[in-house]
PDB file of N, CA and C in Angstrom:
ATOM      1  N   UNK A   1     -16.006   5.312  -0.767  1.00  0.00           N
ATOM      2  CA  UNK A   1     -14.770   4.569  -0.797  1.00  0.00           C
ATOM      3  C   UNK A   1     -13.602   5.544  -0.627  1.00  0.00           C
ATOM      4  N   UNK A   2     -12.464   5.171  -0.098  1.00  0.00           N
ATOM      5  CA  UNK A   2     -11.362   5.767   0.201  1.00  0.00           C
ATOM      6  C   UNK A   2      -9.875   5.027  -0.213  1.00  0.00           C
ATOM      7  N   UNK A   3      -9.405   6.021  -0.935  1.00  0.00           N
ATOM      8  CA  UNK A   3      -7.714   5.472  -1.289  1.00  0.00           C
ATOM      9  C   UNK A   3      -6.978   5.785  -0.994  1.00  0.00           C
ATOM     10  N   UNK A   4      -5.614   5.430  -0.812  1.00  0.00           N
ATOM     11  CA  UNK A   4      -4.265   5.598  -0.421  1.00  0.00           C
ATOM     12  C   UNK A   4      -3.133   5.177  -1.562  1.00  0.00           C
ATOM     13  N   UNK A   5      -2.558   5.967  -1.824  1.00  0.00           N
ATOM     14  CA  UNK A   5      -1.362   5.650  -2.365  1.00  0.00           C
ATOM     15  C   UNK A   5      -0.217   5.898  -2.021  1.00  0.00           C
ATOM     16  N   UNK A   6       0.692   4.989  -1.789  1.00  0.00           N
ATOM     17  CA  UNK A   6       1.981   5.043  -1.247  1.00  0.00           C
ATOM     18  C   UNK A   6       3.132   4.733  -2.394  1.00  0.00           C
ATOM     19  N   UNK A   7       4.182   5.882  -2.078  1.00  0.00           N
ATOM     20  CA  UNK A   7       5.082   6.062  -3.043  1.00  0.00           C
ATOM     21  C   UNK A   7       6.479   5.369  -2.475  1.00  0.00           C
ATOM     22  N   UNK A   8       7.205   4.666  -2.945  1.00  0.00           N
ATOM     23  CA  UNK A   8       8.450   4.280  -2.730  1.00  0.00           C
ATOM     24  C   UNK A   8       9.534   3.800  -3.938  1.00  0.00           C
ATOM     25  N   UNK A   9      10.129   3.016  -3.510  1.00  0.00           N
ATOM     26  CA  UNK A   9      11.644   2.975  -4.573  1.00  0.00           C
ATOM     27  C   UNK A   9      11.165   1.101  -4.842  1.00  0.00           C
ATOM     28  N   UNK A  10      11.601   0.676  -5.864  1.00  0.00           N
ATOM     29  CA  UNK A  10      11.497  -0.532  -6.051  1.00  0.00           C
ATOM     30  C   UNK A  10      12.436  -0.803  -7.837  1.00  0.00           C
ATOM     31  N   UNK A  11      12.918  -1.914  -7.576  1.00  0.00           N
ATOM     32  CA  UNK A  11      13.980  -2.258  -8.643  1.00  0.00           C
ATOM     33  C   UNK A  11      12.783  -3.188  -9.821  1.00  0.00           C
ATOM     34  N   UNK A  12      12.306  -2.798 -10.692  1.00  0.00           N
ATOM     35  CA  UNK A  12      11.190  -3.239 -11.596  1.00  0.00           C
ATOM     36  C   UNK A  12      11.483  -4.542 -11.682  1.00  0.00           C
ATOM     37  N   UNK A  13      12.360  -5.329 -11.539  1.00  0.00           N
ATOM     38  CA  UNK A  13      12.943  -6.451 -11.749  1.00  0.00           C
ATOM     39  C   UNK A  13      12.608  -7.709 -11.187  1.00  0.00           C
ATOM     40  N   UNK A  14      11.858  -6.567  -9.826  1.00  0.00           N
ATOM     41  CA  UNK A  14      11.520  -6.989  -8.631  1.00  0.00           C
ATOM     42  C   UNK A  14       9.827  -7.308  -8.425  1.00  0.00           C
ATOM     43  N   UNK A  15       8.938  -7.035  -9.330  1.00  0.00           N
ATOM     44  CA  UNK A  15       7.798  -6.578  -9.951  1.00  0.00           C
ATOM     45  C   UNK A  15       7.111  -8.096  -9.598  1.00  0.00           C
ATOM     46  N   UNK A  16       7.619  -9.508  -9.824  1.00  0.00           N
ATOM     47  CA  UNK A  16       6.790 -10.559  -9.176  1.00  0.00           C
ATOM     48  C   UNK A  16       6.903 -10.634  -8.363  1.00  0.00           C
ATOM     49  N   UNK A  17       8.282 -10.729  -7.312  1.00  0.00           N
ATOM     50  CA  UNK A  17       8.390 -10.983  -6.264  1.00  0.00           C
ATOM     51  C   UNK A  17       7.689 -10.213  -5.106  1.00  0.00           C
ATOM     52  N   UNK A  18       7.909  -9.313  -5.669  1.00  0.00           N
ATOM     53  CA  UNK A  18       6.338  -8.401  -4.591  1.00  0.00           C
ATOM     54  C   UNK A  18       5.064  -8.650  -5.129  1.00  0.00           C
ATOM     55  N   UNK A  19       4.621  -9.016  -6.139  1.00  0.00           N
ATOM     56  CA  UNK A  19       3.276  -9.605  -6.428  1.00  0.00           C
ATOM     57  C   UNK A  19       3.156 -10.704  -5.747  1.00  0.00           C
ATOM     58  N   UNK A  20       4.411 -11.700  -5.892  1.00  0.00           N
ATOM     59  CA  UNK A  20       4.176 -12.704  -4.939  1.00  0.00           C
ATOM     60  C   UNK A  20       3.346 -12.914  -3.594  1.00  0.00           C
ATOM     61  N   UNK A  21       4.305 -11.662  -3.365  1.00  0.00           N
ATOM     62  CA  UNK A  21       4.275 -11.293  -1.454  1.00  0.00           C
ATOM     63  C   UNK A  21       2.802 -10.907  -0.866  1.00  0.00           C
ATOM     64  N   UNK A  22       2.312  -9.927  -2.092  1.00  0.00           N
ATOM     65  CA  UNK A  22       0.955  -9.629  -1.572  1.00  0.00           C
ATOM     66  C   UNK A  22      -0.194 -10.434  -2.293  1.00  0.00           C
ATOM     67  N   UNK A  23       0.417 -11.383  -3.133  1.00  0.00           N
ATOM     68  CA  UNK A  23      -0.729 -12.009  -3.825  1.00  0.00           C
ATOM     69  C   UNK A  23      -1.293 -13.184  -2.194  1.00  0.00           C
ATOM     70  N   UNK A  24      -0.255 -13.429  -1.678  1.00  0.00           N
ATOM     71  CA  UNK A  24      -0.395 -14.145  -0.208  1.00  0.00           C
ATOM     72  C   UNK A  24      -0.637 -13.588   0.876  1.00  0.00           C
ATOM     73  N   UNK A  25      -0.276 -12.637   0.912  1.00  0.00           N
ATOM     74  CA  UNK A  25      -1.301 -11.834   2.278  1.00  0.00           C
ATOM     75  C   UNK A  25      -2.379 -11.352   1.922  1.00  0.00           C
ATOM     76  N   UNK A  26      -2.945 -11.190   0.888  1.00  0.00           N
ATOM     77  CA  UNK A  26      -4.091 -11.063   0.418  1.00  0.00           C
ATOM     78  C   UNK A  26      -5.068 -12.348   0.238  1.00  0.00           C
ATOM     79  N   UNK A  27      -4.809 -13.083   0.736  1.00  0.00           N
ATOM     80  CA  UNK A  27      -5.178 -14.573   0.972  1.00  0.00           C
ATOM     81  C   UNK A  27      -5.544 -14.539   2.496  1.00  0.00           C
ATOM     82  N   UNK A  28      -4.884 -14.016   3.260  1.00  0.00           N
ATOM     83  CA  UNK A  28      -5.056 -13.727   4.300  1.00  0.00           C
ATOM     84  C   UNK A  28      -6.613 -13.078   4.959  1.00  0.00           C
ATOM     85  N   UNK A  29      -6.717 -12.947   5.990  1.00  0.00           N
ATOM     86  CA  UNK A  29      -7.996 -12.299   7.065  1.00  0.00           C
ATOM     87  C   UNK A  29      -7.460 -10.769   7.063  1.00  0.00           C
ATOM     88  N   UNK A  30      -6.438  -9.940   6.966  1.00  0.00           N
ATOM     89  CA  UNK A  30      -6.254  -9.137   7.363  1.00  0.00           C
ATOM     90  C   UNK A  30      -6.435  -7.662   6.330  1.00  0.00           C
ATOM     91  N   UNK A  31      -6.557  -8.217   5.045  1.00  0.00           N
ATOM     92  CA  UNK A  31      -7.056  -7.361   4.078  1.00  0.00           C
ATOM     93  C   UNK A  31      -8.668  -6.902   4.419  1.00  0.00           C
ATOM     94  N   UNK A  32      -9.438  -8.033   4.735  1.00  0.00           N
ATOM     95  CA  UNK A  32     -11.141  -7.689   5.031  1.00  0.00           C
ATOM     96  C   UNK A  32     -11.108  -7.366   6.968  1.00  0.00           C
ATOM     97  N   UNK A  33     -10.309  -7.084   7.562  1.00  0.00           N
ATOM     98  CA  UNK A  33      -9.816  -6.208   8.549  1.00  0.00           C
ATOM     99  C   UNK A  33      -9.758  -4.842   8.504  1.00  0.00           C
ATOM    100  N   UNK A  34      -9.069  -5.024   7.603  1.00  0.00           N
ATOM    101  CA  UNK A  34      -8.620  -3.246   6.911  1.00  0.00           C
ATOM    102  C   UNK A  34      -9.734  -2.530   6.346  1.00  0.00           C
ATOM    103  N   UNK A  35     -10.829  -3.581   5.643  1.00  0.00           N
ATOM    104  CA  UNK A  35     -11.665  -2.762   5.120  1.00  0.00           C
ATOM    105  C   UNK A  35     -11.421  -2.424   3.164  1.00  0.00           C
ATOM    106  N   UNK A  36      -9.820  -3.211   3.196  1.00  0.00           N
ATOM    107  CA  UNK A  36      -9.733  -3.294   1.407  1.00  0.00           C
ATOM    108  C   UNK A  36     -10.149  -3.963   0.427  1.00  0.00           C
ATOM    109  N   UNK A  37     -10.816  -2.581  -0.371  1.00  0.00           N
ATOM    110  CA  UNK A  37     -11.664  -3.283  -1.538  1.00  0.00           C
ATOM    111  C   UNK A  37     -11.090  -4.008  -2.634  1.00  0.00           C
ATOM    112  N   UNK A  38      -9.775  -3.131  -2.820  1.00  0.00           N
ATOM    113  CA  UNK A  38      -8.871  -3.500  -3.851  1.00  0.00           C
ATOM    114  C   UNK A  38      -7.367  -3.176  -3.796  1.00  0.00           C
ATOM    115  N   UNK A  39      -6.550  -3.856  -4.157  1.00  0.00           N
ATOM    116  CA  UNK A  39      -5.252  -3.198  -4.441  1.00  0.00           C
ATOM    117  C   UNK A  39      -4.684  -3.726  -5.356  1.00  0.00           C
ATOM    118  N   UNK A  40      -3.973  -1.982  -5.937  1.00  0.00           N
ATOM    119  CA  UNK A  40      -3.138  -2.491  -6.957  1.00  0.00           C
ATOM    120  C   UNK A  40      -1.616  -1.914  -7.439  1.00  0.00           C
ATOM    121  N   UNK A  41      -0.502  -2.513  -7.537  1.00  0.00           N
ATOM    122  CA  UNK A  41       0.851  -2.304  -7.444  1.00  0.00           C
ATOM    123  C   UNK A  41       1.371  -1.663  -9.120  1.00  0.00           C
ATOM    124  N   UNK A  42       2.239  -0.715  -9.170  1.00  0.00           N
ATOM    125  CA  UNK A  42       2.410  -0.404 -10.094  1.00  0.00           C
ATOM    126  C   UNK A  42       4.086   0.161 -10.145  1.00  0.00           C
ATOM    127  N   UNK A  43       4.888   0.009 -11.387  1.00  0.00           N
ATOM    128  CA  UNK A  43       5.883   0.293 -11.350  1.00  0.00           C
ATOM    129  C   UNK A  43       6.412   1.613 -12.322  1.00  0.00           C
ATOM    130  N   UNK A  44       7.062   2.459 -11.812  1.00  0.00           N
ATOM    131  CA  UNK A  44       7.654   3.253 -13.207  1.00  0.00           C
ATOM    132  C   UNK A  44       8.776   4.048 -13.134  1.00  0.00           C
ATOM    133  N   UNK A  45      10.098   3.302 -13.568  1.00  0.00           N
ATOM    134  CA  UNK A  45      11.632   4.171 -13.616  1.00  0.00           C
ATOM    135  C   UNK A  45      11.767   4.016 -12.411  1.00  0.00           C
ATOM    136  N   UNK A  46      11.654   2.665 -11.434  1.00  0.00           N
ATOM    137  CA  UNK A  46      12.228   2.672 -10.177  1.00  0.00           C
ATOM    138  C   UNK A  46      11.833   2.910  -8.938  1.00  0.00           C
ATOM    139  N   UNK A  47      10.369   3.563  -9.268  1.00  0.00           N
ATOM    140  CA  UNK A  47       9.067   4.052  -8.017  1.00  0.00           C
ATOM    141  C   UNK A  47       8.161   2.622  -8.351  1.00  0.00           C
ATOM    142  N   UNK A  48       7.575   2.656  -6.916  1.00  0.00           N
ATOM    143  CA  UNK A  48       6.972   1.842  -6.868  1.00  0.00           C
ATOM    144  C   UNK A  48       5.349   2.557  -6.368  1.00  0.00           C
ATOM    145  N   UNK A  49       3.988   1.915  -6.818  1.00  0.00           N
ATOM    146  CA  UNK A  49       3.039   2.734  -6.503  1.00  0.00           C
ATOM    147  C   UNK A  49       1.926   2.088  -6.003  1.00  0.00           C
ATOM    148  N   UNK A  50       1.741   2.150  -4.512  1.00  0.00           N
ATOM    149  CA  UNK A  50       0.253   0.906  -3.806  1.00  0.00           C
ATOM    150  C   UNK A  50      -0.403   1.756  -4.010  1.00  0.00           C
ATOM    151  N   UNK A  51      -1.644   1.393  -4.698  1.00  0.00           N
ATOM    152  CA  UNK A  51      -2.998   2.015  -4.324  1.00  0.00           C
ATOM    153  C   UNK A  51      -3.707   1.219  -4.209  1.00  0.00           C
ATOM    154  N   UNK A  52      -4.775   1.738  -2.883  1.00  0.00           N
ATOM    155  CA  UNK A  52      -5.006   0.417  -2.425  1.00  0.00           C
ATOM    156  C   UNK A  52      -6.582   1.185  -2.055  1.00  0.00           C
ATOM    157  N   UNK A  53      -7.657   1.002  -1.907  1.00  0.00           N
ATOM    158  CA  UNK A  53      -9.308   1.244  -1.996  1.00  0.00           C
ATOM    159  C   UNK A  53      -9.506   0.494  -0.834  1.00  0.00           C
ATOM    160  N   UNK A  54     -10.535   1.193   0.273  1.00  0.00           N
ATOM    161  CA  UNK A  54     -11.067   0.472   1.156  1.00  0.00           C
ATOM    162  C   UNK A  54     -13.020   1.060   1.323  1.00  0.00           C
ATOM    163  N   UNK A  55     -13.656   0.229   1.810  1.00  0.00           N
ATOM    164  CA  UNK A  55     -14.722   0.370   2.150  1.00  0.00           C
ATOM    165  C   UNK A  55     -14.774   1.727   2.605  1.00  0.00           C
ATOM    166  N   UNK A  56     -14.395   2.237   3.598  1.00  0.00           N
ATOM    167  CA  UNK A  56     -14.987   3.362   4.311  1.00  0.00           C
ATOM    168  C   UNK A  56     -14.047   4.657   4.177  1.00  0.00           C
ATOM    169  N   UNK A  57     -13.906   5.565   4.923  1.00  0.00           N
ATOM    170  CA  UNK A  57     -12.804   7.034   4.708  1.00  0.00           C
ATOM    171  C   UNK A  57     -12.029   6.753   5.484  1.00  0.00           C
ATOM    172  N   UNK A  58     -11.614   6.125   6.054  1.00  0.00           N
ATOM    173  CA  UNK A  58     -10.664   6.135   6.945  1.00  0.00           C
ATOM    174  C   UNK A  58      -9.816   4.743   6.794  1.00  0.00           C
ATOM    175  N   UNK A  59      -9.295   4.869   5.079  1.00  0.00           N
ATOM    176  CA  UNK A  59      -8.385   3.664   5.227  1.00  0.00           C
ATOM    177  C   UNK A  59      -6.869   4.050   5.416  1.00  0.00           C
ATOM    178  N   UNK A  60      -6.545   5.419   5.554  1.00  0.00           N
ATOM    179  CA  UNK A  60      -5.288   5.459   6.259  1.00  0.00           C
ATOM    180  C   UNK A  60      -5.364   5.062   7.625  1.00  0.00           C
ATOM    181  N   UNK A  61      -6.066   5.493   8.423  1.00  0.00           N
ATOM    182  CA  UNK A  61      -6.208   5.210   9.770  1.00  0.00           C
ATOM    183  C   UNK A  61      -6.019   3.692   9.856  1.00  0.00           C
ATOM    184  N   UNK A  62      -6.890   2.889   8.941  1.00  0.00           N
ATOM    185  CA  UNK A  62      -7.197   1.323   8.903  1.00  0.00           C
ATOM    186  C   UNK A  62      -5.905   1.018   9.228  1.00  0.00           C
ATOM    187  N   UNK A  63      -4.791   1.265   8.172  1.00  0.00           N
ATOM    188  CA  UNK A  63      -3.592   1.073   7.875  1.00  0.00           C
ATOM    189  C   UNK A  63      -2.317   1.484   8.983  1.00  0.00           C
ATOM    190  N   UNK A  64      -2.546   2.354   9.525  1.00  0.00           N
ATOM    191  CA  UNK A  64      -1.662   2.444  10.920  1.00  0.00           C
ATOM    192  C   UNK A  64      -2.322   1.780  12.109  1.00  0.00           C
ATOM    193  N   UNK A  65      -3.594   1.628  12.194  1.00  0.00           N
ATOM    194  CA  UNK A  65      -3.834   0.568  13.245  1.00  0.00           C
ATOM    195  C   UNK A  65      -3.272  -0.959  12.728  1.00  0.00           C
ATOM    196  N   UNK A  66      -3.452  -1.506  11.535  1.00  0.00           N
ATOM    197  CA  UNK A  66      -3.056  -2.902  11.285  1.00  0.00           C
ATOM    198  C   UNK A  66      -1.800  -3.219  11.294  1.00  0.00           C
ATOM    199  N   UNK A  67      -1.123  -1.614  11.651  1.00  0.00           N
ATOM    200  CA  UNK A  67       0.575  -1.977  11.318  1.00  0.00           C
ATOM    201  C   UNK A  67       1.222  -3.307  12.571  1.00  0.00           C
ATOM    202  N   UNK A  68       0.852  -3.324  13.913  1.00  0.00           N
ATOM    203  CA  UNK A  68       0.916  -3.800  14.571  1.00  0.00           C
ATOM    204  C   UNK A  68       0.564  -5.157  14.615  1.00  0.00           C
ATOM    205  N   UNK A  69      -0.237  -5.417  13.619  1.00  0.00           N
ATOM    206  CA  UNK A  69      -0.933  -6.999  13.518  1.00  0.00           C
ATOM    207  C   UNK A  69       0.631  -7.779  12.942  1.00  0.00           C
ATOM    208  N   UNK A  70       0.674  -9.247  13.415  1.00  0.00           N
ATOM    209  CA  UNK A  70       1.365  -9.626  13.048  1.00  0.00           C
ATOM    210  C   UNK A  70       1.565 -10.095  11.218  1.00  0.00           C
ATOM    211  N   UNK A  71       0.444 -10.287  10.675  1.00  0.00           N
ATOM    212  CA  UNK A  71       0.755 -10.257   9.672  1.00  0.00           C
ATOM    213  C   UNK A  71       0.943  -9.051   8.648  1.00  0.00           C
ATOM    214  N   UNK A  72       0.732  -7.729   9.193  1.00  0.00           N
ATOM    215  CA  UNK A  72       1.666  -6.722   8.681  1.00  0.00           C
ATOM    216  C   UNK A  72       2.903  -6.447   8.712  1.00  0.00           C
ATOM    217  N   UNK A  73       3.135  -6.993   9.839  1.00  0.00           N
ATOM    218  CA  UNK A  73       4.346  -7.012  10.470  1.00  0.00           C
ATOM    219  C   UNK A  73       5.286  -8.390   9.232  1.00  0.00           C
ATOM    220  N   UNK A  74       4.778  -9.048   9.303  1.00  0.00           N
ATOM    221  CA  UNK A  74       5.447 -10.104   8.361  1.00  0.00           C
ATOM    222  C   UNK A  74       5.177  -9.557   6.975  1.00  0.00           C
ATOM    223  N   UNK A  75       4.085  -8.855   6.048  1.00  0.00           N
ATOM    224  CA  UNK A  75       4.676  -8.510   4.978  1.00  0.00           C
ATOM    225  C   UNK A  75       5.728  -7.163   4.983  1.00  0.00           C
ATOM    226  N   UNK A  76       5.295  -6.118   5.975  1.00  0.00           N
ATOM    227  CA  UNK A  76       6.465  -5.532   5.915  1.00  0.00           C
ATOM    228  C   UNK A  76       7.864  -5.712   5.688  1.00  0.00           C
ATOM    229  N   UNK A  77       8.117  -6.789   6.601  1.00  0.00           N
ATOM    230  CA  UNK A  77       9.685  -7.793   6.478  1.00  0.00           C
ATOM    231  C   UNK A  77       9.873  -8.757   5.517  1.00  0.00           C
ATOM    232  N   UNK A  78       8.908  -9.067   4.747  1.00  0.00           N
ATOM    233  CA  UNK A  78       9.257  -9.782   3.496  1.00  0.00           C
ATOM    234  C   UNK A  78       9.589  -8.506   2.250  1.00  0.00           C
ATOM    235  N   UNK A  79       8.844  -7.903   2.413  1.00  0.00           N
ATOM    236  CA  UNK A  79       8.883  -6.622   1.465  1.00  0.00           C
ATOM    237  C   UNK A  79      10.239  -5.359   1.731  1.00  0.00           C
ATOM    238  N   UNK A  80      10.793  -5.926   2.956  1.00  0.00           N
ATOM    239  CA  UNK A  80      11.918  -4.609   2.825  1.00  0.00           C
ATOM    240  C   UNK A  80      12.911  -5.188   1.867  1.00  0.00           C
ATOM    241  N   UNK A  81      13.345  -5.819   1.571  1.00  0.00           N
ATOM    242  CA  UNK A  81      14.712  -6.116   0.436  1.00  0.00           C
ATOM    243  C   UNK A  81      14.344  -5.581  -1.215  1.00  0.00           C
ATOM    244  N   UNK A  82      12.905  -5.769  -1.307  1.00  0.00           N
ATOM    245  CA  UNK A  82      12.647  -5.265  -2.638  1.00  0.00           C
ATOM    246  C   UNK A  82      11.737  -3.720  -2.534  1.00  0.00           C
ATOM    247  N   UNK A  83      11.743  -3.274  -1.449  1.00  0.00           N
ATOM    248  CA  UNK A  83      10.962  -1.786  -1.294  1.00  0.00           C
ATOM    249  C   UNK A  83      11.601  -1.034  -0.567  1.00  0.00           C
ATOM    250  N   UNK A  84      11.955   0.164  -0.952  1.00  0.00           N
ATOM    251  CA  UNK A  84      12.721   1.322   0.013  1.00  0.00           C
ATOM    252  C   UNK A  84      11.681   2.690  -0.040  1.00  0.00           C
ATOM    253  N   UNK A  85      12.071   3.328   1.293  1.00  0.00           N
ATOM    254  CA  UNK A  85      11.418   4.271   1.519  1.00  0.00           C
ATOM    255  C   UNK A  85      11.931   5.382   0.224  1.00  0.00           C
ATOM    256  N   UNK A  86      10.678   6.401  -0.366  1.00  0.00           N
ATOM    257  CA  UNK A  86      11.071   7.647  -1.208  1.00  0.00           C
ATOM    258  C   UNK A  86      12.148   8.190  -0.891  1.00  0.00           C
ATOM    259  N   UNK A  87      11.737   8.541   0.182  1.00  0.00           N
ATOM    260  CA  UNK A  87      12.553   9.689   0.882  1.00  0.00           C
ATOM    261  C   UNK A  87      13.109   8.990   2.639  1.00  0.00           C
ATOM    262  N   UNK A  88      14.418   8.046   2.853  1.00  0.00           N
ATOM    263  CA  UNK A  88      14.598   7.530   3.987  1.00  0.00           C
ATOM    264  C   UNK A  88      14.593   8.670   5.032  1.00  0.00           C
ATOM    265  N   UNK A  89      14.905   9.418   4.745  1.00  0.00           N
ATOM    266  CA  UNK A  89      15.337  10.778   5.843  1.00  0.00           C
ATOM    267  C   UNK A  89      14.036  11.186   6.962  1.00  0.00           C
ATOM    268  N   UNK A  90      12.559  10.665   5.855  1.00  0.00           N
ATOM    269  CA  UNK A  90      11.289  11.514   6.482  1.00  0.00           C
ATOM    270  C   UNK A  90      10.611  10.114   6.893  1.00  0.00           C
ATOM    271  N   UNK A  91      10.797   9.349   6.715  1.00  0.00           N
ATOM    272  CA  UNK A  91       9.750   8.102   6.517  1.00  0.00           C
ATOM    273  C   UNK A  91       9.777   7.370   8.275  1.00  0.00           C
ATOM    274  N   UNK A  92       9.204   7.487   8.511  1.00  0.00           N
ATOM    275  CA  UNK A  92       8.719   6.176   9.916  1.00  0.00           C
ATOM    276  C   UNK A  92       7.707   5.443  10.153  1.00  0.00           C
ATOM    277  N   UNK A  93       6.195   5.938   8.985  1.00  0.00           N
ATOM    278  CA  UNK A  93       5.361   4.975   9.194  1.00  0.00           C
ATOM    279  C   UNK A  93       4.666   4.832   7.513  1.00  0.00           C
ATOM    280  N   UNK A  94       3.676   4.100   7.301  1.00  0.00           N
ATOM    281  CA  UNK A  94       3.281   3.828   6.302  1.00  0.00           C
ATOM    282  C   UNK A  94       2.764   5.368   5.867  1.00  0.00           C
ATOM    283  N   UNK A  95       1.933   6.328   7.044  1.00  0.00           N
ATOM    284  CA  UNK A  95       2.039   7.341   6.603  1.00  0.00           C
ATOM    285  C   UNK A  95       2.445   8.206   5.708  1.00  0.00           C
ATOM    286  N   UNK A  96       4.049   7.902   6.307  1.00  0.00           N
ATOM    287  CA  UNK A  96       4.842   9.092   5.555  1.00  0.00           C
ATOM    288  C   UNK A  96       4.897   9.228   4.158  1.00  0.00           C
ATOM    289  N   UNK A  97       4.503   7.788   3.625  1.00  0.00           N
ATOM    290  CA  UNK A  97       4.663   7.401   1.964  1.00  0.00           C
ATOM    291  C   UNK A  97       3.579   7.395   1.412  1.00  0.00           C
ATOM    292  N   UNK A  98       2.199   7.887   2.063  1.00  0.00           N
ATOM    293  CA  UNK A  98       1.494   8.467   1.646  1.00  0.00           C
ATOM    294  C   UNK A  98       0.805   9.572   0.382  1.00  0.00           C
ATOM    295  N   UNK A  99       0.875   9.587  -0.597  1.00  0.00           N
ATOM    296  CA  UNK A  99       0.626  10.661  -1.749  1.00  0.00           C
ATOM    297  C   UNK A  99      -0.880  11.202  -1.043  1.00  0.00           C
ATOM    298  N   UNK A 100      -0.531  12.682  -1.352  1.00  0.00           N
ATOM    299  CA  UNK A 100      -1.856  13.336  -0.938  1.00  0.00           C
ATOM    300  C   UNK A 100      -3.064  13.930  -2.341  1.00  0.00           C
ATOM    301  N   UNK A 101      -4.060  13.164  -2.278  1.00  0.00           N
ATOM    302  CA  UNK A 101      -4.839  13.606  -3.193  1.00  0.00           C
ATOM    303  C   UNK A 101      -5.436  15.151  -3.426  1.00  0.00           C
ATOM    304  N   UNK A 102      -5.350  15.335  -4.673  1.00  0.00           N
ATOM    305  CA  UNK A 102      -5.447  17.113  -4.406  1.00  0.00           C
ATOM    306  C   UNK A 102      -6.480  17.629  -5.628  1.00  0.00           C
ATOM    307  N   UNK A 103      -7.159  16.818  -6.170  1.00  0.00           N
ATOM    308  CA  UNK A 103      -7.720  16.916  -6.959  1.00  0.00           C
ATOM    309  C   UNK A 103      -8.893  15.464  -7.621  1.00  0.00           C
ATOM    310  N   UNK A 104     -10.107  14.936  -7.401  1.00  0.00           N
ATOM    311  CA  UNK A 104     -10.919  13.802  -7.247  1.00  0.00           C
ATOM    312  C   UNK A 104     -12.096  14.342  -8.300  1.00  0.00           C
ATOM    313  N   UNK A 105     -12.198  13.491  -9.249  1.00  0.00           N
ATOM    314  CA  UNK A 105     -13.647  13.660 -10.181  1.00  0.00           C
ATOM    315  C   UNK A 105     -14.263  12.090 -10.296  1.00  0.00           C
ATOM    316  N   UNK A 106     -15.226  12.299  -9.903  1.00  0.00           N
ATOM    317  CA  UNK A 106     -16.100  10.937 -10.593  1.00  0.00           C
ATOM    318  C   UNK A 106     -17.166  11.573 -11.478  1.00  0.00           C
ATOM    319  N   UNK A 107     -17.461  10.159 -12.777  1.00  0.00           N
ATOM    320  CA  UNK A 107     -18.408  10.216 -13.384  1.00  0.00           C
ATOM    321  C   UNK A 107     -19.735   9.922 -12.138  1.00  0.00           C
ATOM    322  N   UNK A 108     -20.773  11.044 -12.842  1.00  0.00           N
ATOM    323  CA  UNK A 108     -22.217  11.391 -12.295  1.00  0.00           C
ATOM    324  C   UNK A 108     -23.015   9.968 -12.153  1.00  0.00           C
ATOM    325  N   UNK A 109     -22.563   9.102 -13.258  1.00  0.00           N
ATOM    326  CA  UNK A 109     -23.400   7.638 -13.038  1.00  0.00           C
ATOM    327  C   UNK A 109     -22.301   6.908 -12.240  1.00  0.00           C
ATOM    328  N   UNK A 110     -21.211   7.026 -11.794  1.00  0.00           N
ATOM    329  CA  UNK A 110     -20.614   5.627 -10.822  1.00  0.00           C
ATOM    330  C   UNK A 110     -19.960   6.668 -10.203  1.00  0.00           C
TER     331      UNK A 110
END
């Protein structure tokens, strides 16, 4: 399995209304597209935190190919009023908001 976490800005306030957003595209065909096992949204002092699990290693890749699908394309645009890029200066794709893992332990039985 493979994860991604993406870091951005979000007003905690804002915390259903983006549950909303992905509780419905996750209803959608385009999550078992991607290959996602799970996702889950998290808030703290104004960051916002996707981590999101897919079947295989290559769920960043998953994730810049689906950018183009139209229903990425539509949560993206529901999601910009309550999500801002970390850092606007560097950001152009889902990429950029990327956290890089630098350290991975699993227990020996799972």
């Amino acid at each position: 399995m493979h994860s991604t976490l993406i870091v951005a800005r979000m007003d905690p306030a804002s915390a259903d209304e983006v549950a909303g957003l992905f509780a419905e595209f996750d209803r959608t065909e385009l999550p078992g597209m991607m290959g996602t096992r799970r996702r889950q949204l998290f808030h703290y002092r104004g960051l916002y935190f996707h981590l999101q699990d897919f079947d295989s290693d290559d769920g960043g890749a998953n994730i810049e190919r689906a950018k183009t699908h139209p229903l990425f394309k539509n949560i993206s645009s529901d999601l910009r009023p309550f999500i801002t890029a970390y850092d606007p200066e560097t950001w152009r794709t889902p990429s950029d908001a990327m956290a890089t893992r630098f350290y991975r332990w699993a227990s020996p039985s799972g």
